[in-house]
C-alpha atoms as a PDB file:
ATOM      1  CA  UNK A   1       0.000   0.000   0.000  1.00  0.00           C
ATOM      2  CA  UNK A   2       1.391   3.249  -0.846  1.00  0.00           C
ATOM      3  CA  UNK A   3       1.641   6.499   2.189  1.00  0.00           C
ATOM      4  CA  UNK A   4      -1.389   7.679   0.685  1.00  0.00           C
ATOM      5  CA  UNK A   5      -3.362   4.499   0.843  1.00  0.00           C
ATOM      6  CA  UNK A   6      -2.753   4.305   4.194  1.00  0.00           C
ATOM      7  CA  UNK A   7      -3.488   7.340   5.148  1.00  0.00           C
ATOM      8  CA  UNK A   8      -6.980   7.315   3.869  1.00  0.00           C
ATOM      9  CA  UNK A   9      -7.632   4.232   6.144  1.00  0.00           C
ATOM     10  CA  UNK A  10      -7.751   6.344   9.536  1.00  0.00           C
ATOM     11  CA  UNK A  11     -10.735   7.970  10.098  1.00  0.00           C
ATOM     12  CA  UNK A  12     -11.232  11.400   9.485  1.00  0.00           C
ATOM     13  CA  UNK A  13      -9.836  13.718  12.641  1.00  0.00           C
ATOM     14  CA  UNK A  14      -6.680  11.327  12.224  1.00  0.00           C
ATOM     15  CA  UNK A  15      -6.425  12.465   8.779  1.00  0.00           C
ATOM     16  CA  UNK A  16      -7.762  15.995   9.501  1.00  0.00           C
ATOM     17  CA  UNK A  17      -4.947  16.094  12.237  1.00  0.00           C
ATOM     18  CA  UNK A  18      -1.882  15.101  10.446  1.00  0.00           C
ATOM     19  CA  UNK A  19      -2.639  16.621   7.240  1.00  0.00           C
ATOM     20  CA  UNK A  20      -3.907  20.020   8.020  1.00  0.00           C
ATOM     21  CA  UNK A  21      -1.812  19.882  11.464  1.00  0.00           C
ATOM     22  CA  UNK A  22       1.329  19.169   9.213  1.00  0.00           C
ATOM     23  CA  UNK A  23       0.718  21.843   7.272  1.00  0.00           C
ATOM     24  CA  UNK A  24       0.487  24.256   9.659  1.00  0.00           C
ATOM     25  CA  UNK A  25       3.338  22.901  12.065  1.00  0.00           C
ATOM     26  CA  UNK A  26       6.027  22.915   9.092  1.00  0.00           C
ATOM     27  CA  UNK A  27       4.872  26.300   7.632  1.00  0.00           C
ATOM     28  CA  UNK A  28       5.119  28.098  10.750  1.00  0.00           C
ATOM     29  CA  UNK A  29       8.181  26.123  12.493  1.00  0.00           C
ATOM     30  CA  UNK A  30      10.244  26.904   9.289  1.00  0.00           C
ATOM     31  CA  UNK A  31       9.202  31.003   9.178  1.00  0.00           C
ATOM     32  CA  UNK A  32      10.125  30.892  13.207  1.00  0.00           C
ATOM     33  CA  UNK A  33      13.609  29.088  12.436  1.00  0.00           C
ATOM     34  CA  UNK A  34      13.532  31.284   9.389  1.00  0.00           C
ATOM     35  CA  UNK A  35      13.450  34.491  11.891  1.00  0.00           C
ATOM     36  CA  UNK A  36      15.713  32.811  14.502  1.00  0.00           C
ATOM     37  CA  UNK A  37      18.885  32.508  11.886  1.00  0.00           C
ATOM     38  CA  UNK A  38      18.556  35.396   9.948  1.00  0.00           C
ATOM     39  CA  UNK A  39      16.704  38.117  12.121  1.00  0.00           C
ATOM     40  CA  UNK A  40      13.898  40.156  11.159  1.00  0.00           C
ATOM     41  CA  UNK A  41      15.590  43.365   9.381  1.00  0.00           C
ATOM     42  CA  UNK A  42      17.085  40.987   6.834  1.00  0.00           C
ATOM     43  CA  UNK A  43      14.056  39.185   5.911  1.00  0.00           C
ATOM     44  CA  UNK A  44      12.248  41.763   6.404  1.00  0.00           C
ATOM     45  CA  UNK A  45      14.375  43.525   3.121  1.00  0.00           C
ATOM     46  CA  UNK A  46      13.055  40.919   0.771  1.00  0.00           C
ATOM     47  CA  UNK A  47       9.305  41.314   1.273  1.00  0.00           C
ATOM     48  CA  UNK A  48       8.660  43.285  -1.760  1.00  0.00           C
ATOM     49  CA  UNK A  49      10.088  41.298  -4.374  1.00  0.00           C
ATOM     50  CA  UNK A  50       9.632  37.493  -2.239  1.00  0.00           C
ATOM     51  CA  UNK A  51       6.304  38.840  -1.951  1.00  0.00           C
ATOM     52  CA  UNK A  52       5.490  39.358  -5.691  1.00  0.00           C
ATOM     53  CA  UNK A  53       6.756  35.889  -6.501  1.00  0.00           C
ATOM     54  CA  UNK A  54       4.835  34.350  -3.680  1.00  0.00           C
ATOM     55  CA  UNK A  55       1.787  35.864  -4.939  1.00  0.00           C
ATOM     56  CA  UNK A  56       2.426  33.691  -8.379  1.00  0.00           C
ATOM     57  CA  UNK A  57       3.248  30.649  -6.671  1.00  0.00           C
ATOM     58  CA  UNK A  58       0.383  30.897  -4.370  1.00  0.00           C
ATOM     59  CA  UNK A  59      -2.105  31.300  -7.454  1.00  0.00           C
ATOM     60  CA  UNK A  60      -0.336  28.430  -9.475  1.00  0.00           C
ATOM     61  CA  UNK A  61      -0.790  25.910  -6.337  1.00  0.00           C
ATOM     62  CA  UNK A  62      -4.371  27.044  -6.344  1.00  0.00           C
ATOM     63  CA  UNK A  63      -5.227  26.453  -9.468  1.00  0.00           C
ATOM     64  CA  UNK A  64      -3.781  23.201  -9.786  1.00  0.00           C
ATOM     65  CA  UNK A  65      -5.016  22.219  -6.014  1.00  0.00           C
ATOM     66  CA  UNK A  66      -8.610  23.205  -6.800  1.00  0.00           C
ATOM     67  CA  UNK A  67      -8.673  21.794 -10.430  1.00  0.00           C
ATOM     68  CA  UNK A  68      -7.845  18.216  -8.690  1.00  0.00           C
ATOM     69  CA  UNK A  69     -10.386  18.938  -6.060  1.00  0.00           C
ATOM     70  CA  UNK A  70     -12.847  19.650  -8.590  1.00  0.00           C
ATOM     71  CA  UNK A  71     -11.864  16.628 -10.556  1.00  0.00           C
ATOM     72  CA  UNK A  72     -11.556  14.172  -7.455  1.00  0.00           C
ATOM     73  CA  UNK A  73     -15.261  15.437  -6.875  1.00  0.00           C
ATOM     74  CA  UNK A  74     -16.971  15.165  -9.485  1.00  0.00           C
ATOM     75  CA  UNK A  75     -15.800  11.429 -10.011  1.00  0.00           C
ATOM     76  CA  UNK A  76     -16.712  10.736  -6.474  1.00  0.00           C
ATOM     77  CA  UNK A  77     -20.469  11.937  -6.821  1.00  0.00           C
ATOM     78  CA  UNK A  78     -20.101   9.750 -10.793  1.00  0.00           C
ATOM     79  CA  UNK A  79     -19.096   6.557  -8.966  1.00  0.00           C
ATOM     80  CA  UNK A  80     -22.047   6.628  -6.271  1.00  0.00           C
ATOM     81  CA  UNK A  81     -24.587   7.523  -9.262  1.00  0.00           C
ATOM     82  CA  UNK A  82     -23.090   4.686 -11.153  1.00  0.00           C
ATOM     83  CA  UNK A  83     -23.373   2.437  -8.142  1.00  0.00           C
ATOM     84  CA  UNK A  84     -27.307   3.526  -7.820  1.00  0.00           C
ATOM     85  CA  UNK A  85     -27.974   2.967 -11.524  1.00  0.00           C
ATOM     86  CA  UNK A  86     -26.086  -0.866 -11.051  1.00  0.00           C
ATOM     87  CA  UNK A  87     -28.630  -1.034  -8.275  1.00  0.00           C
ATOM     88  CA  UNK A  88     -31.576   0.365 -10.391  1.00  0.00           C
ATOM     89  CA  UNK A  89     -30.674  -2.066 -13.173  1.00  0.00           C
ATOM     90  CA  UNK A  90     -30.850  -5.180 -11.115  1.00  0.00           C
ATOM     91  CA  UNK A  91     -34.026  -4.284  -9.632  1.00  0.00           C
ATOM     92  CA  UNK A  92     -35.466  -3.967 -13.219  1.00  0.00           C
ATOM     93  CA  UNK A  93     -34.200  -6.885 -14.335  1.00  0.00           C
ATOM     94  CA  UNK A  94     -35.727  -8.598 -11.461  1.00  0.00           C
ATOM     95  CA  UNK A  95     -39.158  -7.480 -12.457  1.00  0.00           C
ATOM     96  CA  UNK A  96     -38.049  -8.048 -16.364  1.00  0.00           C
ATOM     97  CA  UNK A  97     -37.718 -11.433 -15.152  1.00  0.00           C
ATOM     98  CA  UNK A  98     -41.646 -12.112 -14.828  1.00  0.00           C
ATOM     99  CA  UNK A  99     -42.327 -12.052 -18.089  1.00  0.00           C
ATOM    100  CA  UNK A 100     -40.550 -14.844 -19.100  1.00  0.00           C
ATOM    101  CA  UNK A 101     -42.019 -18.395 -18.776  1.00  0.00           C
ATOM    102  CA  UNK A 102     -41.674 -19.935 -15.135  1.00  0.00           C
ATOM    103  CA  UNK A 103     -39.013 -21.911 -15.809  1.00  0.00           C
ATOM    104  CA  UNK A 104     -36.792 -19.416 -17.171  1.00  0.00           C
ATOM    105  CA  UNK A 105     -37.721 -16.662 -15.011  1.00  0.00           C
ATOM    106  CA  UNK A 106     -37.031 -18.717 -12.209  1.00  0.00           C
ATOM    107  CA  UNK A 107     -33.157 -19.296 -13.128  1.00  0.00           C
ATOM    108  CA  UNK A 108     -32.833 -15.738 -14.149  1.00  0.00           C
ATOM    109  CA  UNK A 109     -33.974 -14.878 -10.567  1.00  0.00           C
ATOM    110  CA  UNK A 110     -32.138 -16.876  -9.061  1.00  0.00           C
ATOM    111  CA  UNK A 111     -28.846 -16.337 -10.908  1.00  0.00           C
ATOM    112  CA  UNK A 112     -29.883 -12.168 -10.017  1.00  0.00           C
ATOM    113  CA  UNK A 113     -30.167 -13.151  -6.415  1.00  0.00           C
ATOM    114  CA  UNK A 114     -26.690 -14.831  -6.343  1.00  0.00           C
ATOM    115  CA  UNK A 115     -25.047 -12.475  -7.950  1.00  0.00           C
ATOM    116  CA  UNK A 116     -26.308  -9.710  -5.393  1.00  0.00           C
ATOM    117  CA  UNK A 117     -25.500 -11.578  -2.707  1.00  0.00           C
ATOM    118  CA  UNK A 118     -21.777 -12.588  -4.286  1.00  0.00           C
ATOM    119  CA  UNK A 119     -21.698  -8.720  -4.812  1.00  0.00           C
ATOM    120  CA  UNK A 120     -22.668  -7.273  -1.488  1.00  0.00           C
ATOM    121  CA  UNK A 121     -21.227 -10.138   0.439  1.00  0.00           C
ATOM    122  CA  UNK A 122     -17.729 -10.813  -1.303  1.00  0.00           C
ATOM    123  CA  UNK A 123     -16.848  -7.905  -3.583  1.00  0.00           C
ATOM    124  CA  UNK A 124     -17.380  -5.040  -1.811  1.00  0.00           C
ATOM    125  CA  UNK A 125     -15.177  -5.765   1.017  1.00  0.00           C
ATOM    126  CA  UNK A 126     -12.676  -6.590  -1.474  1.00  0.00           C
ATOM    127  CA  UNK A 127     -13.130  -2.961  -3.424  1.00  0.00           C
ATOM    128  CA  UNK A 128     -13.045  -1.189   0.361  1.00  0.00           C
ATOM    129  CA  UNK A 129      -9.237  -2.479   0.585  1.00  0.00           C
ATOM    130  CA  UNK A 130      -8.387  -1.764  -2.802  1.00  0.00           C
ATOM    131  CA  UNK A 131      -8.701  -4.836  -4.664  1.00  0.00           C
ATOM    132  CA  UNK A 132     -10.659  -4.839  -8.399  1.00  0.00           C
ATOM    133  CA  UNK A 133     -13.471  -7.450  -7.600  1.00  0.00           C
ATOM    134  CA  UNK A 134     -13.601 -10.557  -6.708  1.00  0.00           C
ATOM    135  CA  UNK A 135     -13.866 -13.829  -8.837  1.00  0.00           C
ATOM    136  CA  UNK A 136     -17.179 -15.411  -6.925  1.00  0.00           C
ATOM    137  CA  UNK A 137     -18.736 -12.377  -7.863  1.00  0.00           C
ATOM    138  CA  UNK A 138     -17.519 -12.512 -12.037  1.00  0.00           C
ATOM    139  CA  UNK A 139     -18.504 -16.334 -12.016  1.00  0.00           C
ATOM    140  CA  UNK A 140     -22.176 -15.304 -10.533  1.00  0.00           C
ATOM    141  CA  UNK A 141     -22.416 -12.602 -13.196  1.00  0.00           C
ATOM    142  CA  UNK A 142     -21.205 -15.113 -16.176  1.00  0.00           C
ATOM    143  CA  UNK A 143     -23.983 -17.592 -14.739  1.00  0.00           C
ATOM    144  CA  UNK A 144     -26.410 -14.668 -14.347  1.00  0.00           C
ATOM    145  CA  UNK A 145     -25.373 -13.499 -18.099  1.00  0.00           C
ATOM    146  CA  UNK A 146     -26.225 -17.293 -19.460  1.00  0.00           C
ATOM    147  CA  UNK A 147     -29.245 -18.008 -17.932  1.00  0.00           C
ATOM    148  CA  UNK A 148     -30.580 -14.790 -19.612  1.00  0.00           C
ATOM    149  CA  UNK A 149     -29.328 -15.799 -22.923  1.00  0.00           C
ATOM    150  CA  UNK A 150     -30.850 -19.409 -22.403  1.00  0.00           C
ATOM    151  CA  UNK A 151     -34.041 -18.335 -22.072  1.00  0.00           C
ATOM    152  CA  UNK A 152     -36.227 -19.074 -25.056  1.00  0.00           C
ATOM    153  CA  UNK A 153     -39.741 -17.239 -25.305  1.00  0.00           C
ATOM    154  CA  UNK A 154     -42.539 -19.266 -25.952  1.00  0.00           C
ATOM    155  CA  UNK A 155     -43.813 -16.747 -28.229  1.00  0.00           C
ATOM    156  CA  UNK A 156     -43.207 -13.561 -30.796  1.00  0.00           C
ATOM    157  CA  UNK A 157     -44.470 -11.195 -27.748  1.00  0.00           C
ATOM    158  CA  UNK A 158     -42.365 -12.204 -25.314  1.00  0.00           C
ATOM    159  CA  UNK A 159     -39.341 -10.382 -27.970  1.00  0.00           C
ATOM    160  CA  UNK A 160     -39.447  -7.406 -26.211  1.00  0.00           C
ATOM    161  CA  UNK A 161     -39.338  -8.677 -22.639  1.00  0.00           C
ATOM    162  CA  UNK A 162     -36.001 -10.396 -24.276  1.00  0.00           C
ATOM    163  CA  UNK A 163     -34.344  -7.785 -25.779  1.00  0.00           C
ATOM    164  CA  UNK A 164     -35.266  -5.735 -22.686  1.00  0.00           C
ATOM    165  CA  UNK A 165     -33.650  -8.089 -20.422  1.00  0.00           C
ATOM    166  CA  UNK A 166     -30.405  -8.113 -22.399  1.00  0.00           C
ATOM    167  CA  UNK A 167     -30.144  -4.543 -22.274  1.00  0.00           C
ATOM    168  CA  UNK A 168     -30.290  -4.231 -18.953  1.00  0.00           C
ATOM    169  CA  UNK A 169     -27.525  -7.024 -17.839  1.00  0.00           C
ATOM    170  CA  UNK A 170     -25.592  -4.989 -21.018  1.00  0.00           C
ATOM    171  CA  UNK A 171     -26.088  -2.041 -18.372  1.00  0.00           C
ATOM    172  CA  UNK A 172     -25.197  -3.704 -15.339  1.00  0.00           C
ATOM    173  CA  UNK A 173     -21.973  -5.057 -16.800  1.00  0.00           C
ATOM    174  CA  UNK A 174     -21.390  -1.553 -17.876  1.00  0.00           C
ATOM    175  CA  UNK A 175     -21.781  -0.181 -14.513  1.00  0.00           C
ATOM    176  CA  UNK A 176     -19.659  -3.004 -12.592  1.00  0.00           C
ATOM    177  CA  UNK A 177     -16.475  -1.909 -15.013  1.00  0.00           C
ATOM    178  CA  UNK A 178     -16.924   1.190 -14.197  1.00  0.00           C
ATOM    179  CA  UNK A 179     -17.663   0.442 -10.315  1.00  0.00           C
ATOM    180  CA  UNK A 180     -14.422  -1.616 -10.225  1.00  0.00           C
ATOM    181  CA  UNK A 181     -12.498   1.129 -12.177  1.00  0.00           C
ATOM    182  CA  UNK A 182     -12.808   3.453  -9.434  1.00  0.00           C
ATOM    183  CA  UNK A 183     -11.469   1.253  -7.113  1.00  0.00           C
ATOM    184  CA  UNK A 184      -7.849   2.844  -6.906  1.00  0.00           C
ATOM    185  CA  UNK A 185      -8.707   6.000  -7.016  1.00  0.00           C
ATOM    186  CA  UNK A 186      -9.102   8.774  -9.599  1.00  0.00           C
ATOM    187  CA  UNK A 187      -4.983  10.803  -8.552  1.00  0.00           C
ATOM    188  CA  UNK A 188      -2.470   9.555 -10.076  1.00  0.00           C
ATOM    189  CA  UNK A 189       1.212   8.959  -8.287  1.00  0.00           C
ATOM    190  CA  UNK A 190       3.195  11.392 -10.598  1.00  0.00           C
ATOM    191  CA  UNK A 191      -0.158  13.907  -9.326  1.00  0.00           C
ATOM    192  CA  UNK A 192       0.371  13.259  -5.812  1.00  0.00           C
ATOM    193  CA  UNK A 193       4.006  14.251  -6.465  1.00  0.00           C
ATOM    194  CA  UNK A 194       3.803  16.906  -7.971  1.00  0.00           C
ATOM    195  CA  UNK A 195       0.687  18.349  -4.996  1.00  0.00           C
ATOM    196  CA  UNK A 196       3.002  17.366  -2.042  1.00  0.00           C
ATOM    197  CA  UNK A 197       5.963  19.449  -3.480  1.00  0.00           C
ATOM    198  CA  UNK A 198       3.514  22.710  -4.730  1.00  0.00           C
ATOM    199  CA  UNK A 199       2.484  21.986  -0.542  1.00  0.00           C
ATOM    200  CA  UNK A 200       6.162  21.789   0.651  1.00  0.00           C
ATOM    201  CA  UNK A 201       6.854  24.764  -1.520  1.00  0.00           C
ATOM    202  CA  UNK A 202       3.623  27.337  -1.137  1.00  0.00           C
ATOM    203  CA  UNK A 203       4.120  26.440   2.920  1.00  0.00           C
ATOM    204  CA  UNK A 204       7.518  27.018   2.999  1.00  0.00           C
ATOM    205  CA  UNK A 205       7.502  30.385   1.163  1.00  0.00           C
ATOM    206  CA  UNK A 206       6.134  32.554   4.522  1.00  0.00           C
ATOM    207  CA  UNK A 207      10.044  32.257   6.114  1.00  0.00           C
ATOM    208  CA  UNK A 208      11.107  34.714   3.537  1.00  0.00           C
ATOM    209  CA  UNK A 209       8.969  37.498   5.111  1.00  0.00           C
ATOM    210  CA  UNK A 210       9.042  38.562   8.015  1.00  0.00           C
ATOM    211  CA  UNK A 211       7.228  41.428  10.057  1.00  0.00           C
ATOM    212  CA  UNK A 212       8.069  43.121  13.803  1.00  0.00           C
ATOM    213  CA  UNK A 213       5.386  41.093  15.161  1.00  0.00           C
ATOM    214  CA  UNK A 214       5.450  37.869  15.598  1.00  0.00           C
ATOM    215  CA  UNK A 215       1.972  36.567  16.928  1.00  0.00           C
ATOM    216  CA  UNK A 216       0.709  38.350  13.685  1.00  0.00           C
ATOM    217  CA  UNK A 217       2.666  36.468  11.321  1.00  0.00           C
ATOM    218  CA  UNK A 218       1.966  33.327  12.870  1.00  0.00           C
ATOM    219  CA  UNK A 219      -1.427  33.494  12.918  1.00  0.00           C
ATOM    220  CA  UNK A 220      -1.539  35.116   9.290  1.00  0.00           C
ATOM    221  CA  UNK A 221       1.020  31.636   8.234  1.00  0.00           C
ATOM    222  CA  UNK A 222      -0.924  29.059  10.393  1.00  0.00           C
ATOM    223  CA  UNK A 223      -4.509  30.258   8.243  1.00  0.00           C
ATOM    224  CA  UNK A 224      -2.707  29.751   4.802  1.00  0.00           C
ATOM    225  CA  UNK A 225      -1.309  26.260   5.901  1.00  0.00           C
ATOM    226  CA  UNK A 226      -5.041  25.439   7.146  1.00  0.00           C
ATOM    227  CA  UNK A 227      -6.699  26.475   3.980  1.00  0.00           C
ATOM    228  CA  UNK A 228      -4.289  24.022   2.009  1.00  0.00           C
ATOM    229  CA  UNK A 229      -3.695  21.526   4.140  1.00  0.00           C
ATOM    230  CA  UNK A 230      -7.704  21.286   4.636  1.00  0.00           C
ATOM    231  CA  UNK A 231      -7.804  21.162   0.384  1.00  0.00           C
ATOM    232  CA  UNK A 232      -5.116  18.695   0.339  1.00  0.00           C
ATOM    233  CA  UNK A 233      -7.616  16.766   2.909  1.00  0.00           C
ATOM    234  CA  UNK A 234     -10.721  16.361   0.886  1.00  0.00           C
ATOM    235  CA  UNK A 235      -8.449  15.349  -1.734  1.00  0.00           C
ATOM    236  CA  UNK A 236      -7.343  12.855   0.622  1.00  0.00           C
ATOM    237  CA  UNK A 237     -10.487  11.279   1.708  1.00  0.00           C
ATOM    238  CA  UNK A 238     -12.495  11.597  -1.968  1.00  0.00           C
ATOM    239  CA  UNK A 239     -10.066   9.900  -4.112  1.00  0.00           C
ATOM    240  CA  UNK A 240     -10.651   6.254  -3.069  1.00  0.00           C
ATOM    241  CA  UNK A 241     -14.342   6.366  -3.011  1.00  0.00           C
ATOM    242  CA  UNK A 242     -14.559   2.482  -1.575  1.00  0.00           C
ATOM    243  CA  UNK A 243     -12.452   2.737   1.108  1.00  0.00           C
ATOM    244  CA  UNK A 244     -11.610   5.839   3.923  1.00  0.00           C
ATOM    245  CA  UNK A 245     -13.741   7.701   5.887  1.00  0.00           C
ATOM    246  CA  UNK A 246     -16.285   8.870   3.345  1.00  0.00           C
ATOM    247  CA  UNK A 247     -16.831   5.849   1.522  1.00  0.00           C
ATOM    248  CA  UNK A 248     -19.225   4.528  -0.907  1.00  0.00           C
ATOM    249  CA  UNK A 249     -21.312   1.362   1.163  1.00  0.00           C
ATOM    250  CA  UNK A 250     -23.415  -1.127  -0.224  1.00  0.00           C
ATOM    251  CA  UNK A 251     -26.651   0.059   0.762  1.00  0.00           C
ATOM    252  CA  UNK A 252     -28.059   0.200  -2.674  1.00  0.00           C
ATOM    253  CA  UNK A 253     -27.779  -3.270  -3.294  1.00  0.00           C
ATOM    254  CA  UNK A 254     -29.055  -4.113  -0.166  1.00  0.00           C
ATOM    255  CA  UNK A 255     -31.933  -2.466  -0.625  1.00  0.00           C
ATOM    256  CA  UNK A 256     -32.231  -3.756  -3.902  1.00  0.00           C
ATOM    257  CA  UNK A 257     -31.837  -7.668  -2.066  1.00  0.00           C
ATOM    258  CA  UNK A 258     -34.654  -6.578   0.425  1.00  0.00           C
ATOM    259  CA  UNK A 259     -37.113  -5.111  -2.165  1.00  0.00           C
ATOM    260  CA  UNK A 260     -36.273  -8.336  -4.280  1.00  0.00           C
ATOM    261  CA  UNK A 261     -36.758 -10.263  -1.348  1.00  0.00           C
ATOM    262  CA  UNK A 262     -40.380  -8.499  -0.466  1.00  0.00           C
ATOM    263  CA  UNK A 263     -41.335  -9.235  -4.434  1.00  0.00           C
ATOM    264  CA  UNK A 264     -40.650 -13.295  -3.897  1.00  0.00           C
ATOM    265  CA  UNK A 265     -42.804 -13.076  -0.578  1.00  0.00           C
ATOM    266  CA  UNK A 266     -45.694 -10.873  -2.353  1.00  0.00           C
ATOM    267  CA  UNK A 267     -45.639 -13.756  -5.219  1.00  0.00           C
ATOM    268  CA  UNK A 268     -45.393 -16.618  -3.038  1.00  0.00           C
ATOM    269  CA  UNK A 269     -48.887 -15.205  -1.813  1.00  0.00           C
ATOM    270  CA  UNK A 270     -50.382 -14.829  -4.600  1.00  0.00           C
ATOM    271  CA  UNK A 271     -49.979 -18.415  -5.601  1.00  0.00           C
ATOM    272  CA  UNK A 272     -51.209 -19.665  -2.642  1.00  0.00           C
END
């Protein structure tokens, strides 16, 4: 597992506290040492052109910060739509499944059972420590997949109810490549380089100013290191949207299983 990785499997104030407290401990530990070995006149001489650079550096590392922040977000709220759809499907397919003679609906609801219960039971604690699926789950799928396309309709009306039915397990195959796609996370190592050093260098820029009082500049530092570090935290905790604090659970296919579930009983009834 890489730093990152493990990171993101504390819970939040753990991450909260060494990211944004890290932040604001080197940024303002460096100006103070900064102020200690040189003095404050010194410093103090280079504020007006340190200053102008900072003020591009500072917008650069913004940019990029909020651009991944953006991106990291937007994927995030994609996966758990894509993970509701997957859900959607497989209720629809469930009811699809009526249609078809007994015999064949019966397999097909069966194999759609399984392959819930494969998914919510076996792959998703696999996804939640970073691993792409799991094979149980792929085999009930395949079996799921067949027993769709070995169901033969009785008659010419029943076409629809067919084509329907391959559709949707067309979707939900879709969806579970793009569920298990997300699984390591949307950042990229040379992008998680290339953050920490625009951090190490936007933080470290405050030691070449320095003004006549101290508790000032501290507090002024200490606010900039929060705002970043706290950026560089939801960065943190939305990239792996299956695993970390904020996580993506399997509630949507367990309500699916219920309502699926509540469907058998309701029929069960009605045949007796």
């Amino acid at each position: 597992m890489s730093g990152i990785e493990i990171l993101n499997a504390l819970p939040a104030w753990k991450i909260a506290l060494l990211v944004v407290g890290g932040c604001i401990c080197f940024s303002v530990g460096l100006q103070l040492m900064a102020r200690w070995r040189f003095g404050v006149e010194l410093l103090a001489a280079n504020q007006e052109v340190a200053g102008f650079k900072y003020a591009v550096v500072g917008v650069a590392y913004a940019v990029l910060l909020a651009f991944v922040v953006i991106v990291v977000w937007s994927e995030f709220e994609r996966t758990g739509r894509a993970v509701h759809a997957e859900a959607e499907r497989l209720f629809n397919l469930h009811r699809v499944s009526f249609n078809f003679p007994d015999d064949s609906g019966q397999k097909i609801r069966q194999a759609l059972f399984a392959y819930a219960n494969e998914l919510r039971d076996k792959e998703w604690p696999l996804m939640e420590v970073g691993l792409r699926g799991s094979p149980e789950a792929a085999e009930a799928q395949a079996r799921l997949s067949r027993a769709i396309g070995q169901a033969k309709p009785e008659d010419l009306g029943l076409l629809p109810s067919v084509m329907h039915a391959i559709n949707l397990m067309q979707q939900i195959s879709d969806y579970r490549l793009e569920r298990l796609s997300d699984v390591g996370g949307q950042v990229k190592p040379v992008i998680w380089g290339v953050l920490l050093l625009g951090v190490i260098i936007t933080l470290a820029y405050p030691a070449f100013f320095a003004t006549r009082y101290v508790t000032a500049q501290i507090l002024m530092t200490a606010g900039l290191a929060a705002i970043i570090g706290s950026t560089l935290f939801l960065t943190i905790v939305l990239n792996y949207p299956f695993s970390g604090p904020e996580r993506l659970t399997s509630k949507p296919i367990d309500d699916v299983i219920q309502r699926m579930l509540t469907n058998k009983r309701d029929e069960l009834e009605l045949i007796e």
